[in-house]
PDB file of N, CA and C in Angstrom:
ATOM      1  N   UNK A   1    -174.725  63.234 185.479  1.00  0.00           N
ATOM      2  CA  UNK A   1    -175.088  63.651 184.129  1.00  0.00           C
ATOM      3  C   UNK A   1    -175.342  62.432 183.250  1.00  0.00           C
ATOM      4  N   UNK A   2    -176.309  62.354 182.538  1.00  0.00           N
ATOM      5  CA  UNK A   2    -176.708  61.449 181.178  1.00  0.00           C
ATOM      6  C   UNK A   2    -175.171  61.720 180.115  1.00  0.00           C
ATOM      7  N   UNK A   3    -175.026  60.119 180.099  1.00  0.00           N
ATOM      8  CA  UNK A   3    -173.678  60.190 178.901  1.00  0.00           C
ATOM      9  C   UNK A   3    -174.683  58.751 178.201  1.00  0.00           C
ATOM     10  N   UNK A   4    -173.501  58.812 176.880  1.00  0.00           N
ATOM     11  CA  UNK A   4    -174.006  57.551 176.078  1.00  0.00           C
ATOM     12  C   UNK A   4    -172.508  57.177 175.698  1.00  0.00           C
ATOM     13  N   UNK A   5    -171.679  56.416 175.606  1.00  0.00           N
ATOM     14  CA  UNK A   5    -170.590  55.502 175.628  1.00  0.00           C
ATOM     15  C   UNK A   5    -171.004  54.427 174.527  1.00  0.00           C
ATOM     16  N   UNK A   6    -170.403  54.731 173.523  1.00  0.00           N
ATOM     17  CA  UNK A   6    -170.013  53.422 172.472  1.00  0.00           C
ATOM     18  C   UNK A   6    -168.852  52.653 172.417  1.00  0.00           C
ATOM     19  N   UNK A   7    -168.633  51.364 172.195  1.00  0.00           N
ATOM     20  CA  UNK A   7    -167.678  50.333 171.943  1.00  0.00           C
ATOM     21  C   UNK A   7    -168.285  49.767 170.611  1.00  0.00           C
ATOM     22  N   UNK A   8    -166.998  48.799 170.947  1.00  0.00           N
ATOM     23  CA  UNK A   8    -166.975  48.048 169.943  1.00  0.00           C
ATOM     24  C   UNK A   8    -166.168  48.267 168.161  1.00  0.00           C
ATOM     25  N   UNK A   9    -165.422  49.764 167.878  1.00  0.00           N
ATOM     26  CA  UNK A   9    -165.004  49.814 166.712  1.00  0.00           C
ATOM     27  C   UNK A   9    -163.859  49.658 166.618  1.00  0.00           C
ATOM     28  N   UNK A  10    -163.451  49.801 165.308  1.00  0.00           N
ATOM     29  CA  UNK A  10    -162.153  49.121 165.053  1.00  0.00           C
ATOM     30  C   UNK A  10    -161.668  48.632 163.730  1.00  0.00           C
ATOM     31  N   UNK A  11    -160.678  47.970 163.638  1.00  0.00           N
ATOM     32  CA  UNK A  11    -160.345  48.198 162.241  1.00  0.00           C
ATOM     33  C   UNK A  11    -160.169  46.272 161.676  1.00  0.00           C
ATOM     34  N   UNK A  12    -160.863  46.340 160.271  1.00  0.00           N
ATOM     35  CA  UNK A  12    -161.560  44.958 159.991  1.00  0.00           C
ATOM     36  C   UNK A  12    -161.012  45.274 158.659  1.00  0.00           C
ATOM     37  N   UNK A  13    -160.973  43.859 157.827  1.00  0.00           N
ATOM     38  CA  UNK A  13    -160.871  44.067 156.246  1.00  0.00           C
ATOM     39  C   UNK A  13    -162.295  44.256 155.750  1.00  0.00           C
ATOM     40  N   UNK A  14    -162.510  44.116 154.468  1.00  0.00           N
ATOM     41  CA  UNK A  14    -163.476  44.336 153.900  1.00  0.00           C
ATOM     42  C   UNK A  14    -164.366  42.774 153.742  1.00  0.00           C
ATOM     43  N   UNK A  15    -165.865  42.546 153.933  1.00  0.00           N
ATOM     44  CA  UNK A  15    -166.586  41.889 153.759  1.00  0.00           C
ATOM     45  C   UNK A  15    -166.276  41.334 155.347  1.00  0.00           C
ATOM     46  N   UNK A  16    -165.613  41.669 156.563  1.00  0.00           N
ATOM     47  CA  UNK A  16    -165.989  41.426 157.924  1.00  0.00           C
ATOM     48  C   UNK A  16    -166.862  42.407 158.426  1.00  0.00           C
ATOM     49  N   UNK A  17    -167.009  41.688 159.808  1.00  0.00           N
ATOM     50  CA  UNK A  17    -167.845  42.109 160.422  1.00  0.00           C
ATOM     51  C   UNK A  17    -167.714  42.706 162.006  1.00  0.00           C
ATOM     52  N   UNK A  18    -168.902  44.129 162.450  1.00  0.00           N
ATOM     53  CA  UNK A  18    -168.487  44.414 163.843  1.00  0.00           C
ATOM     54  C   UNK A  18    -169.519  44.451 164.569  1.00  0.00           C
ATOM     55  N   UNK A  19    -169.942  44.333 165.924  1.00  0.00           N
ATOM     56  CA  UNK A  19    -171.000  44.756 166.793  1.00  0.00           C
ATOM     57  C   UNK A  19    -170.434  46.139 167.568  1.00  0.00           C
ATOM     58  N   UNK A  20    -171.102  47.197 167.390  1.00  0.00           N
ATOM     59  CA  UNK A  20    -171.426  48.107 168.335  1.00  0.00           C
ATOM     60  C   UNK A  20    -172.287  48.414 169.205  1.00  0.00           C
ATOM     61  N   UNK A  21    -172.141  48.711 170.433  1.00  0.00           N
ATOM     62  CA  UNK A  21    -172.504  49.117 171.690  1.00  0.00           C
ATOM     63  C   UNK A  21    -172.415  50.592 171.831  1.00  0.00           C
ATOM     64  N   UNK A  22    -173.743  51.149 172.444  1.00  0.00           N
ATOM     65  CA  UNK A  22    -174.121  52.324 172.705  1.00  0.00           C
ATOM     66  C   UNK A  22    -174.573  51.806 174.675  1.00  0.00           C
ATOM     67  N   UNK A  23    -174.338  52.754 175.360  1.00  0.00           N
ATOM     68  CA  UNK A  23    -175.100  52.329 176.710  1.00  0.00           C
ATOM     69  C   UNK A  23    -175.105  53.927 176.989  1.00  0.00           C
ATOM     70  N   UNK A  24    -176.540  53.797 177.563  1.00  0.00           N
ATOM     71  CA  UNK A  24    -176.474  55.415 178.152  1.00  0.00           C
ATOM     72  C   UNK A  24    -176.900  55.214 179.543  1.00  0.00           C
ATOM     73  N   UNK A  25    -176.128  55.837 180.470  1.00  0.00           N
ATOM     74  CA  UNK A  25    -175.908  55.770 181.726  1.00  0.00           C
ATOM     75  C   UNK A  25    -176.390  57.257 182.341  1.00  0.00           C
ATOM     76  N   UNK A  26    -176.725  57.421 183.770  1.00  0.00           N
ATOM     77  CA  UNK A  26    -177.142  58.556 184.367  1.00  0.00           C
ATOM     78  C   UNK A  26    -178.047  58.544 185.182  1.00  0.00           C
ATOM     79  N   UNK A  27    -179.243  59.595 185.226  1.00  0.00           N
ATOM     80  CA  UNK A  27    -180.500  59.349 186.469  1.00  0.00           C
ATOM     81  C   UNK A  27    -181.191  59.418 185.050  1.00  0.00           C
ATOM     82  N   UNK A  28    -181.494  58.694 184.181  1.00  0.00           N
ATOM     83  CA  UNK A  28    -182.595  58.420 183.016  1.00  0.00           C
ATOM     84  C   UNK A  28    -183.663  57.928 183.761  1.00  0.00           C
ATOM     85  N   UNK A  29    -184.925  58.974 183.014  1.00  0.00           N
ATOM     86  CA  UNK A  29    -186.115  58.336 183.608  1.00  0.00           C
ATOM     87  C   UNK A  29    -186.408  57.496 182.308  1.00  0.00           C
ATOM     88  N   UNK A  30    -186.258  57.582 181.291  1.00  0.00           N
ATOM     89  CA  UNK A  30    -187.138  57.655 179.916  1.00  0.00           C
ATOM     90  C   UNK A  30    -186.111  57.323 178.761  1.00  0.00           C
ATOM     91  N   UNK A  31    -186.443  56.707 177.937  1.00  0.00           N
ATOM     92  CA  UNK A  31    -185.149  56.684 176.470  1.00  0.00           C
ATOM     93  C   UNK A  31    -186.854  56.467 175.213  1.00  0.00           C
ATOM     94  N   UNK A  32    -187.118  57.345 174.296  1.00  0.00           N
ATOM     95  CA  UNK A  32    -187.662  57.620 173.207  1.00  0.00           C
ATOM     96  C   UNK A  32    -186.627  56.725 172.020  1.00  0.00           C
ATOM     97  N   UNK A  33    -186.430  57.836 171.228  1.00  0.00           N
ATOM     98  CA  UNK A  33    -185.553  56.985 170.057  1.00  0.00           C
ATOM     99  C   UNK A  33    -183.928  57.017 170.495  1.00  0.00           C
ATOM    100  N   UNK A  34    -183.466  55.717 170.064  1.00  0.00           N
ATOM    101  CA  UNK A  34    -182.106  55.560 170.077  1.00  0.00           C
ATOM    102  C   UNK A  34    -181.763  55.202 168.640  1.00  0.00           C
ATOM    103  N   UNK A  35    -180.640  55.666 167.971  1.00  0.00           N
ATOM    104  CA  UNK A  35    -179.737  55.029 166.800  1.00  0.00           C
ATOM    105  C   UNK A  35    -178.219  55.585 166.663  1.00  0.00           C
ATOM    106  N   UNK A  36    -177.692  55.459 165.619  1.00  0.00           N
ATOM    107  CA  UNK A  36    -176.582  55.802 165.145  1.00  0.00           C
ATOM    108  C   UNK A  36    -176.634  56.396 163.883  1.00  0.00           C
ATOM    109  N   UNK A  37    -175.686  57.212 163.913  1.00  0.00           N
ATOM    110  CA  UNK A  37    -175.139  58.199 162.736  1.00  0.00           C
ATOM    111  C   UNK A  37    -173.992  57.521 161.857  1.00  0.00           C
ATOM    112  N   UNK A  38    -173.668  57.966 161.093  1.00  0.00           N
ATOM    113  CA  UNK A  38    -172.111  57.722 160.874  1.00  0.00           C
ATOM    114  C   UNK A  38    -171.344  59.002 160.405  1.00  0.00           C
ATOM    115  N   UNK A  39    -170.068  59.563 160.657  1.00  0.00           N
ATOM    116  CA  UNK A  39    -169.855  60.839 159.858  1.00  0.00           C
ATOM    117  C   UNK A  39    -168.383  60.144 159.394  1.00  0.00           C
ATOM    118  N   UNK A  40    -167.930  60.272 157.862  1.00  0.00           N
ATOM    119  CA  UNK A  40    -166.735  59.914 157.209  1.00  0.00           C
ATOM    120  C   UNK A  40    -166.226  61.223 156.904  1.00  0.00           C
ATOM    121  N   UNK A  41    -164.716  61.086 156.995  1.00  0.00           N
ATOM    122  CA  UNK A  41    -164.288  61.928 156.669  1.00  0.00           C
ATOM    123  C   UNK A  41    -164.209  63.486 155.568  1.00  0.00           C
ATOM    124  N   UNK A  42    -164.842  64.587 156.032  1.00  0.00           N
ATOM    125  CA  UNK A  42    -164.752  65.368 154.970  1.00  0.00           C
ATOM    126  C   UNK A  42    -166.059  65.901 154.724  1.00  0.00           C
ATOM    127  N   UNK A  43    -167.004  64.742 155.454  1.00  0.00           N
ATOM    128  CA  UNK A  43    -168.333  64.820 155.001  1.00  0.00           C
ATOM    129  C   UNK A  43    -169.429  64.709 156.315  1.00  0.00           C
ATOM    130  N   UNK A  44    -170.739  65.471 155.998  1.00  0.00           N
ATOM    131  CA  UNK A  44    -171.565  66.043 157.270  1.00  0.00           C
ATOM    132  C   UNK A  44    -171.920  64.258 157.791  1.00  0.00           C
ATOM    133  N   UNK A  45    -172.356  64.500 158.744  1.00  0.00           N
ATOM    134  CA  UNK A  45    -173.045  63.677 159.931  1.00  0.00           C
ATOM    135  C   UNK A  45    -174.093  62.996 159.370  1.00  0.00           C
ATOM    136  N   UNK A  46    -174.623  61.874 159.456  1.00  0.00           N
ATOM    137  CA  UNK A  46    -175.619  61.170 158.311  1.00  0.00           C
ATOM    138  C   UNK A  46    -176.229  59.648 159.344  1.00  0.00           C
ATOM    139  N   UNK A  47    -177.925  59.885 159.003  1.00  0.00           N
ATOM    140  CA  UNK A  47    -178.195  58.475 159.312  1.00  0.00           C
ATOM    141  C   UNK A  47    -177.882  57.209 159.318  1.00  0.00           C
ATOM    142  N   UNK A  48    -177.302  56.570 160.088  1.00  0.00           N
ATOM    143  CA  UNK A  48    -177.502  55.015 159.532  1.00  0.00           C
ATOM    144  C   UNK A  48    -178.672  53.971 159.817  1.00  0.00           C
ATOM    145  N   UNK A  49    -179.155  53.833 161.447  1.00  0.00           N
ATOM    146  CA  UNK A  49    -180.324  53.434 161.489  1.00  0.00           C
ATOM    147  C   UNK A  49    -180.647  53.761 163.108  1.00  0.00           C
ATOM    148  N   UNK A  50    -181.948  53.949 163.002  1.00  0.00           N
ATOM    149  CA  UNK A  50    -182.535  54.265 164.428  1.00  0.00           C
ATOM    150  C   UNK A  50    -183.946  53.473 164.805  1.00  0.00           C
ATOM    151  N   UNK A  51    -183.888  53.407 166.082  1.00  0.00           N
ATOM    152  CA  UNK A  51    -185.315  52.376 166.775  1.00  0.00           C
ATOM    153  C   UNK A  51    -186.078  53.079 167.478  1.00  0.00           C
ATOM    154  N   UNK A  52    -187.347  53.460 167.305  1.00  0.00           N
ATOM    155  CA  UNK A  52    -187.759  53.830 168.637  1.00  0.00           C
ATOM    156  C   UNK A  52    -188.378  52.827 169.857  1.00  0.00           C
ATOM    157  N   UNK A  53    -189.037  53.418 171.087  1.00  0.00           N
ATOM    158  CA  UNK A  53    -188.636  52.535 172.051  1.00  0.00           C
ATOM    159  C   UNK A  53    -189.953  51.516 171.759  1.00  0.00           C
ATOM    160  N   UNK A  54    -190.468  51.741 171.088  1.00  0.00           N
ATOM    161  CA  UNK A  54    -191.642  50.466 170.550  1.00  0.00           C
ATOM    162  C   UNK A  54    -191.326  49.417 169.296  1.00  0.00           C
ATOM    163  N   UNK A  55    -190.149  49.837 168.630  1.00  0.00           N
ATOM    164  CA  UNK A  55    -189.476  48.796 167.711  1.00  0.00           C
ATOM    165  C   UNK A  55    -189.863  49.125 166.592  1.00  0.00           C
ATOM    166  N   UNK A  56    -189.939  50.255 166.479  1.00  0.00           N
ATOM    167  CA  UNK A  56    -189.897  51.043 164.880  1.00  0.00           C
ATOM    168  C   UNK A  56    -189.199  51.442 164.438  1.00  0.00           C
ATOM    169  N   UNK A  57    -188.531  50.686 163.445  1.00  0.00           N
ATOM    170  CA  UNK A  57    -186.577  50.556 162.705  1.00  0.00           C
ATOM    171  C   UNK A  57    -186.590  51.574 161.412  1.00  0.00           C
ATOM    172  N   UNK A  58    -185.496  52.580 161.313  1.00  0.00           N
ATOM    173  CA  UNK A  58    -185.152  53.161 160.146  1.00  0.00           C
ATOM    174  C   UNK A  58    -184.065  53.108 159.758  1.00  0.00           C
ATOM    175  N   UNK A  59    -184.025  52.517 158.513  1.00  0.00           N
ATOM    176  CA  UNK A  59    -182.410  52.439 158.009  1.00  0.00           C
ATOM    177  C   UNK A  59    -182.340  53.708 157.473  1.00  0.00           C
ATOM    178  N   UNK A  60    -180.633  53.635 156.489  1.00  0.00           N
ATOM    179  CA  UNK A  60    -180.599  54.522 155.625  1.00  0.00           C
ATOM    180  C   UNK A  60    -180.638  53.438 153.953  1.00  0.00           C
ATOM    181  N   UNK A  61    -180.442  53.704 153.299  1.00  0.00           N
ATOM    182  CA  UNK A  61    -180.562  52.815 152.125  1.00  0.00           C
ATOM    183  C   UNK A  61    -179.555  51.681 152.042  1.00  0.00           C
ATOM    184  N   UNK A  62    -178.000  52.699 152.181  1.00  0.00           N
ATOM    185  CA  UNK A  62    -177.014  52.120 151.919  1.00  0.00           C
ATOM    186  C   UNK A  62    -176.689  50.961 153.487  1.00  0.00           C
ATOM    187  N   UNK A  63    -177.523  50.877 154.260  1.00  0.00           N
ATOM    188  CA  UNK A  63    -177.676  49.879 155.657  1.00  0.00           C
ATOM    189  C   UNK A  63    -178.164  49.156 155.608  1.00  0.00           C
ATOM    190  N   UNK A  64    -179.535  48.888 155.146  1.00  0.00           N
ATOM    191  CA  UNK A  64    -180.721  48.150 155.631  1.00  0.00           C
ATOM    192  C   UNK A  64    -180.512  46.771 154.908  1.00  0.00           C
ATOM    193  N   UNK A  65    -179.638  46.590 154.531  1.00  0.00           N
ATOM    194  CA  UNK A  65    -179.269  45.106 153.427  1.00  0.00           C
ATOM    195  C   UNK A  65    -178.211  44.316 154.263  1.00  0.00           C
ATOM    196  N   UNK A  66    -177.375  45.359 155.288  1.00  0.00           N
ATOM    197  CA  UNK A  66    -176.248  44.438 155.707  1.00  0.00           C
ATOM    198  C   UNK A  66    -176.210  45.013 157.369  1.00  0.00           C
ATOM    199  N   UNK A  67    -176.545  45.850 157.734  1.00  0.00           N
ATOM    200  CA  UNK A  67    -176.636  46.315 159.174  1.00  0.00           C
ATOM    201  C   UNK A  67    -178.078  46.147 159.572  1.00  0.00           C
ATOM    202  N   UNK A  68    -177.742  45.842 161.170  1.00  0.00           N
ATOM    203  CA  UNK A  68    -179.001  45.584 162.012  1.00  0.00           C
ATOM    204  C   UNK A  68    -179.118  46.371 163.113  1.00  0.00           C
ATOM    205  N   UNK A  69    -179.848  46.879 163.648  1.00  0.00           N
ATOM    206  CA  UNK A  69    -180.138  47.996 164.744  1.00  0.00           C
ATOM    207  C   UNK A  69    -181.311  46.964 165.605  1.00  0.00           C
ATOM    208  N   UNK A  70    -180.569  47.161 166.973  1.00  0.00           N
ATOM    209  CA  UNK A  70    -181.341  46.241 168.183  1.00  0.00           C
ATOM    210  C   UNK A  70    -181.321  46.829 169.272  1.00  0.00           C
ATOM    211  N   UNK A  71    -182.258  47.185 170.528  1.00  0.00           N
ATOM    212  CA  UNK A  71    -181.988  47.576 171.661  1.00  0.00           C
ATOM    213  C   UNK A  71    -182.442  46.522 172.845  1.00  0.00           C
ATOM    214  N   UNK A  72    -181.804  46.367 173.638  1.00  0.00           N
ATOM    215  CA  UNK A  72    -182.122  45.925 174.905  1.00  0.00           C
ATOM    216  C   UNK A  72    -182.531  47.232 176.136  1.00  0.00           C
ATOM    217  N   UNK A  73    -183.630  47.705 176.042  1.00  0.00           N
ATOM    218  CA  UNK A  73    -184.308  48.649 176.887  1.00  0.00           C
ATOM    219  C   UNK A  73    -183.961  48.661 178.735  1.00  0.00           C
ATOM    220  N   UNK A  74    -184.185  47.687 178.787  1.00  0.00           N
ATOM    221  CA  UNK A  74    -183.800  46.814 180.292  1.00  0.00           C
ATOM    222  C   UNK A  74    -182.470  47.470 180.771  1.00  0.00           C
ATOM    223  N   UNK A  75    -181.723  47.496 179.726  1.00  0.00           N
ATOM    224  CA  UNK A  75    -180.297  47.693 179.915  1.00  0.00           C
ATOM    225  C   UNK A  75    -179.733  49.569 179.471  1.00  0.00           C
ATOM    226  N   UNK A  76    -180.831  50.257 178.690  1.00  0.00           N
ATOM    227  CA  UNK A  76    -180.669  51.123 178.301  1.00  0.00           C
ATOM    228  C   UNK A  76    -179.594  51.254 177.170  1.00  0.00           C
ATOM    229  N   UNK A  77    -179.476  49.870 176.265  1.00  0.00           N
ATOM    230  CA  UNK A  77    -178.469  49.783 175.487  1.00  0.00           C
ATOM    231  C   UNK A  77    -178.778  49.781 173.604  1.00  0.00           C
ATOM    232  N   UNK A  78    -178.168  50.453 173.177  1.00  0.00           N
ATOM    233  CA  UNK A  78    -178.673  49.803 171.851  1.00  0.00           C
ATOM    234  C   UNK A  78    -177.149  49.329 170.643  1.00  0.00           C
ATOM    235  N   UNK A  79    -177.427  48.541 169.830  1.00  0.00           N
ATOM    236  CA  UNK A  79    -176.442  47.929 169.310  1.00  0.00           C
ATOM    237  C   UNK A  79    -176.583  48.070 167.933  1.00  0.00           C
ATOM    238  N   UNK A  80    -175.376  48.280 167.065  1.00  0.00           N
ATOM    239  CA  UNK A  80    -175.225  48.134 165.422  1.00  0.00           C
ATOM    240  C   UNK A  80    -174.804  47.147 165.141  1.00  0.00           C
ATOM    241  N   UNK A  81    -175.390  46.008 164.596  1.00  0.00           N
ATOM    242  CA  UNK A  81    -174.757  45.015 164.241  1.00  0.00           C
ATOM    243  C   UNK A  81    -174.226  44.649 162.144  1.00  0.00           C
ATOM    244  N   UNK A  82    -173.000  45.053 161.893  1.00  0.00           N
ATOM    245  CA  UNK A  82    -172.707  45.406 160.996  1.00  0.00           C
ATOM    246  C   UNK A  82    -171.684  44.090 160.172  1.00  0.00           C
ATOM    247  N   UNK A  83    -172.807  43.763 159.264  1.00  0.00           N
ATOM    248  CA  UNK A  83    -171.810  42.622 158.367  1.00  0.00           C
ATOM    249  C   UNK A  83    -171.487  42.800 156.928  1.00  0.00           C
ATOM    250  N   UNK A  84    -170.722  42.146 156.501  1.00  0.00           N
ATOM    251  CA  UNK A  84    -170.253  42.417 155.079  1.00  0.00           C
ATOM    252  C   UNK A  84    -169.838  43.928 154.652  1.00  0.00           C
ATOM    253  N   UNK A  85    -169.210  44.308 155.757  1.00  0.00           N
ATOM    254  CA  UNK A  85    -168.851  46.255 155.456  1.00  0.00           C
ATOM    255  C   UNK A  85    -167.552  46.186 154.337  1.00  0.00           C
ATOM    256  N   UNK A  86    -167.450  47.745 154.079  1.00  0.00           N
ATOM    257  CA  UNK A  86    -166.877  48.157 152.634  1.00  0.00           C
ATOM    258  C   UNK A  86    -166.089  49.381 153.133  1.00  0.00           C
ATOM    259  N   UNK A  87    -165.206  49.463 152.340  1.00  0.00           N
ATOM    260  CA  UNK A  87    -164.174  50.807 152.696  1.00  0.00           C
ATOM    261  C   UNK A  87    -164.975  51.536 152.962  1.00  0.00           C
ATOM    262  N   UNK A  88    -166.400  52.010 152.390  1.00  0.00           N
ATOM    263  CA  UNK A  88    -167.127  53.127 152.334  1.00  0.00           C
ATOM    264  C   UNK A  88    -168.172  53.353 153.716  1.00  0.00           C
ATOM    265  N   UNK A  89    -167.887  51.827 153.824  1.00  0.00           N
ATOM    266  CA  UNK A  89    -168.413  52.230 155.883  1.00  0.00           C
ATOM    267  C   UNK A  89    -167.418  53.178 156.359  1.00  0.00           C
ATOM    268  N   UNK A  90    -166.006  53.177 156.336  1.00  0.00           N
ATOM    269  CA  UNK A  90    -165.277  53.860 157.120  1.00  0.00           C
ATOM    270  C   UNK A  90    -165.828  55.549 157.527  1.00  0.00           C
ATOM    271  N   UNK A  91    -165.910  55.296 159.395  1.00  0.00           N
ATOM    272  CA  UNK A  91    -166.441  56.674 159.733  1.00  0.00           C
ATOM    273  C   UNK A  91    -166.416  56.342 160.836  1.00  0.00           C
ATOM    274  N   UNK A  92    -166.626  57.918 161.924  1.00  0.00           N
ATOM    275  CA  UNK A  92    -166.773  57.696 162.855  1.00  0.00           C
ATOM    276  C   UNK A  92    -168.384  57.570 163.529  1.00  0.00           C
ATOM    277  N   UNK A  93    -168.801  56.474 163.867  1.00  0.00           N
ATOM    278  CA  UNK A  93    -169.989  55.835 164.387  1.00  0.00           C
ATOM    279  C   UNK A  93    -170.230  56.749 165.771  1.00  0.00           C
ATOM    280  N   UNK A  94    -171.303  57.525 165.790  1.00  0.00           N
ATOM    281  CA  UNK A  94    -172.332  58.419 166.950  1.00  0.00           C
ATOM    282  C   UNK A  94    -173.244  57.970 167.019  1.00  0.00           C
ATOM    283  N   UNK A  95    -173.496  57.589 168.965  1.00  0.00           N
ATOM    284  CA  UNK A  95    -174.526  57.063 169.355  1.00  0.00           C
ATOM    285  C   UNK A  95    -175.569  58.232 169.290  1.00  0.00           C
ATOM    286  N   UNK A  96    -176.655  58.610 169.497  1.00  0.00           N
ATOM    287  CA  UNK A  96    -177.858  59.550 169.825  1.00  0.00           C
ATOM    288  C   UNK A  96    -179.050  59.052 170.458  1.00  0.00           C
ATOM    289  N   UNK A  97    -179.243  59.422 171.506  1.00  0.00           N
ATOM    290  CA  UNK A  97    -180.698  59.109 172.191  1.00  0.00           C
ATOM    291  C   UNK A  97    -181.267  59.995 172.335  1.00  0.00           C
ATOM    292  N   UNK A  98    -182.620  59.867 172.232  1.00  0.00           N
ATOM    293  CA  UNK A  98    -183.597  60.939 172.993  1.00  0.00           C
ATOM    294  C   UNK A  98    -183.723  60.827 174.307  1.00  0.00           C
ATOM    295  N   UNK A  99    -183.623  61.429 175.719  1.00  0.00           N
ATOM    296  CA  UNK A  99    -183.732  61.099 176.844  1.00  0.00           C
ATOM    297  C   UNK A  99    -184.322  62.083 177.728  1.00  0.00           C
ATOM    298  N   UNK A 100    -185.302  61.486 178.113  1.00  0.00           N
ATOM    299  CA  UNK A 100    -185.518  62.532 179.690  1.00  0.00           C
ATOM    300  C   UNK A 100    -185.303  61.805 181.084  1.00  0.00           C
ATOM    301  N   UNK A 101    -184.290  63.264 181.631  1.00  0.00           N
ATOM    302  CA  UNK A 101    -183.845  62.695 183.153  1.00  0.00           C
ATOM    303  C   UNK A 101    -184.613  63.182 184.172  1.00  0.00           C
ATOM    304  N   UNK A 102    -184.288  62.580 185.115  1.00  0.00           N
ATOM    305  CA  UNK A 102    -184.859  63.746 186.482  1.00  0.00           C
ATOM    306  C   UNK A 102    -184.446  65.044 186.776  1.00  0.00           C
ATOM    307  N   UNK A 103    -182.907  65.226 186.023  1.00  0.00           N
ATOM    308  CA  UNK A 103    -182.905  66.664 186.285  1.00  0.00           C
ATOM    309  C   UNK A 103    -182.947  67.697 184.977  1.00  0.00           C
ATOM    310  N   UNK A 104    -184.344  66.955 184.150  1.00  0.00           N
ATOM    311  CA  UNK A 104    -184.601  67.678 182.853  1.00  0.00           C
ATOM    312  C   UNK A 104    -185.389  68.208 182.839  1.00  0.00           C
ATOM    313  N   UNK A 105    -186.196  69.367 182.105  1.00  0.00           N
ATOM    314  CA  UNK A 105    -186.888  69.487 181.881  1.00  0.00           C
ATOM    315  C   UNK A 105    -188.210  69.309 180.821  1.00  0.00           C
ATOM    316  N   UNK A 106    -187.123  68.909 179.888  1.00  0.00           N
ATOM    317  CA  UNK A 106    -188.029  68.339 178.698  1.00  0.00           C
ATOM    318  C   UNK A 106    -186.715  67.345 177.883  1.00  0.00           C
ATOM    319  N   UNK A 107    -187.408  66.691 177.193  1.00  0.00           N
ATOM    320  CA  UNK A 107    -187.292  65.622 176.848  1.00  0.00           C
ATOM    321  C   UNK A 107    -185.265  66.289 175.568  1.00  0.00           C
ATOM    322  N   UNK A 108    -184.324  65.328 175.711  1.00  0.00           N
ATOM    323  CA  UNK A 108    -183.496  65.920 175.597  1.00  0.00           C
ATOM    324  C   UNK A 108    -182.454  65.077 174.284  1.00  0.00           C
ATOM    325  N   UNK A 109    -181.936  65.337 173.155  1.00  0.00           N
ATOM    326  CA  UNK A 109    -180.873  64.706 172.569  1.00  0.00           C
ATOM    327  C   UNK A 109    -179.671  64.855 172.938  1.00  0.00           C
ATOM    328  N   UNK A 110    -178.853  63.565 173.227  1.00  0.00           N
ATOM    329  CA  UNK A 110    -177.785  63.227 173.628  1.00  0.00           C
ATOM    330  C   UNK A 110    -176.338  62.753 172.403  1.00  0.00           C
ATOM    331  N   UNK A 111    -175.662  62.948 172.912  1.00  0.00           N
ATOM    332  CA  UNK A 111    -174.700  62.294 171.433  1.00  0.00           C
ATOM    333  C   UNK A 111    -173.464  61.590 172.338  1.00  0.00           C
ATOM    334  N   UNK A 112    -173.351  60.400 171.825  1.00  0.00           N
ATOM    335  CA  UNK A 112    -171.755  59.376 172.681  1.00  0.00           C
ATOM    336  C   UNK A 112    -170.831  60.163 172.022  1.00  0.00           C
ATOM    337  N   UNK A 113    -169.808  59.835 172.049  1.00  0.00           N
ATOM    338  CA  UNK A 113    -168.005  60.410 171.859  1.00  0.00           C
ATOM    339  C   UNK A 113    -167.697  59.972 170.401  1.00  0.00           C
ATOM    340  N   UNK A 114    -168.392  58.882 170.332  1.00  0.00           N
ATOM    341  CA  UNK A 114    -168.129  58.347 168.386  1.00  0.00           C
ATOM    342  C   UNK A 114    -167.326  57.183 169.008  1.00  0.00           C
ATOM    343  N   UNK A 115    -167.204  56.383 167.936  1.00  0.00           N
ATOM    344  CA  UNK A 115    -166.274  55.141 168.135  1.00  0.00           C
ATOM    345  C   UNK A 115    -165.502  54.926 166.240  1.00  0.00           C
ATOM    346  N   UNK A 116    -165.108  54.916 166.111  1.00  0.00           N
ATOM    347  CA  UNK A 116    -163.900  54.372 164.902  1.00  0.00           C
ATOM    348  C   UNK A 116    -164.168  53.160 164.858  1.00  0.00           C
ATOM    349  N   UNK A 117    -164.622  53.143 163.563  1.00  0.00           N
ATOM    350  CA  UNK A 117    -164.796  52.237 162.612  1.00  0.00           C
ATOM    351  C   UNK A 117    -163.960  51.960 160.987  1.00  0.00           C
ATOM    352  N   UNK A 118    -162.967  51.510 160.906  1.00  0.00           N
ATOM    353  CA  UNK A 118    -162.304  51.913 159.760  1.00  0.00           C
ATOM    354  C   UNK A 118    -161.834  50.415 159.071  1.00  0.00           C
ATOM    355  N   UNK A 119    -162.354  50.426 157.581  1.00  0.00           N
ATOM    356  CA  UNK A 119    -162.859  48.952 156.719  1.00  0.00           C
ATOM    357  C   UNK A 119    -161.336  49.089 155.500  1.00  0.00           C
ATOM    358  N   UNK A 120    -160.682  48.339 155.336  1.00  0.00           N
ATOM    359  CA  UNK A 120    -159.520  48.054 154.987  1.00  0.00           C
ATOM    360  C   UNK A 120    -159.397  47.210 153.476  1.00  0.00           C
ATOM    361  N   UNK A 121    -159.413  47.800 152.177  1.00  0.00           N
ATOM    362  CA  UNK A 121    -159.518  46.649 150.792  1.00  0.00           C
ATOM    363  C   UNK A 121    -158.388  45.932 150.770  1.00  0.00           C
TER     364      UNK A 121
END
């Protein structure tokens, strides 16, 4: 089965910094768009930034000044690279890919387990 596995979160003061790791593993023929979500407590599921597989980047507003979104394709991996974060990052970070496998039929969204991310004043 296609999974996606994030690392990398954890608990930082405020104005540090984290790298996250997404890897999606399986019989993948194909990866379309990859990014991350973030969902904080209390509150729905929300963009932070996504790539598609030709290098077309979308932040969300409150990202695009201090987070970076990168994939290594080769590897089927994509990464959040997150500096100068704020209590108000605190959330749990979801990987999402678009993927088609060999035992798909059409092209499919995936979601990792989340990883914890939690920013400390």
């Amino acid at each position: 089965q296609v999974q996606l596995v994030e690392s990398g979160g954890g608990l930082v003061q405020a104005g540090g910094s984290l790298r996250l790791s997404c890897v999606a593993s399986g019989n993948i023929v194909s990866i379309n768009d990859m990014g991350w979500y973030a969902q904080a407590p209390g509150k729905q599921r929300e963009l932070v930034a996504t790539m598609t597989r030709g290098g077309i980047i979308n932040y969300a507003d409150s990202a695009q000044d201090r987070f970076t979104i990168s994939r290594d394709n080769s590897k089927n991996t994509v990464y959040l690279q997150m500096n100068s974060l704020k209590p108000e990052d605190t959330a749990v970070y979801y990987c999402n890919a678009q993927i088609f496998s060999n035992s798909d039929r059409w092209l499919k969204i995936y979601w990792g387990q989340g990883t914890q991310v939690t920013v400390s004043s």
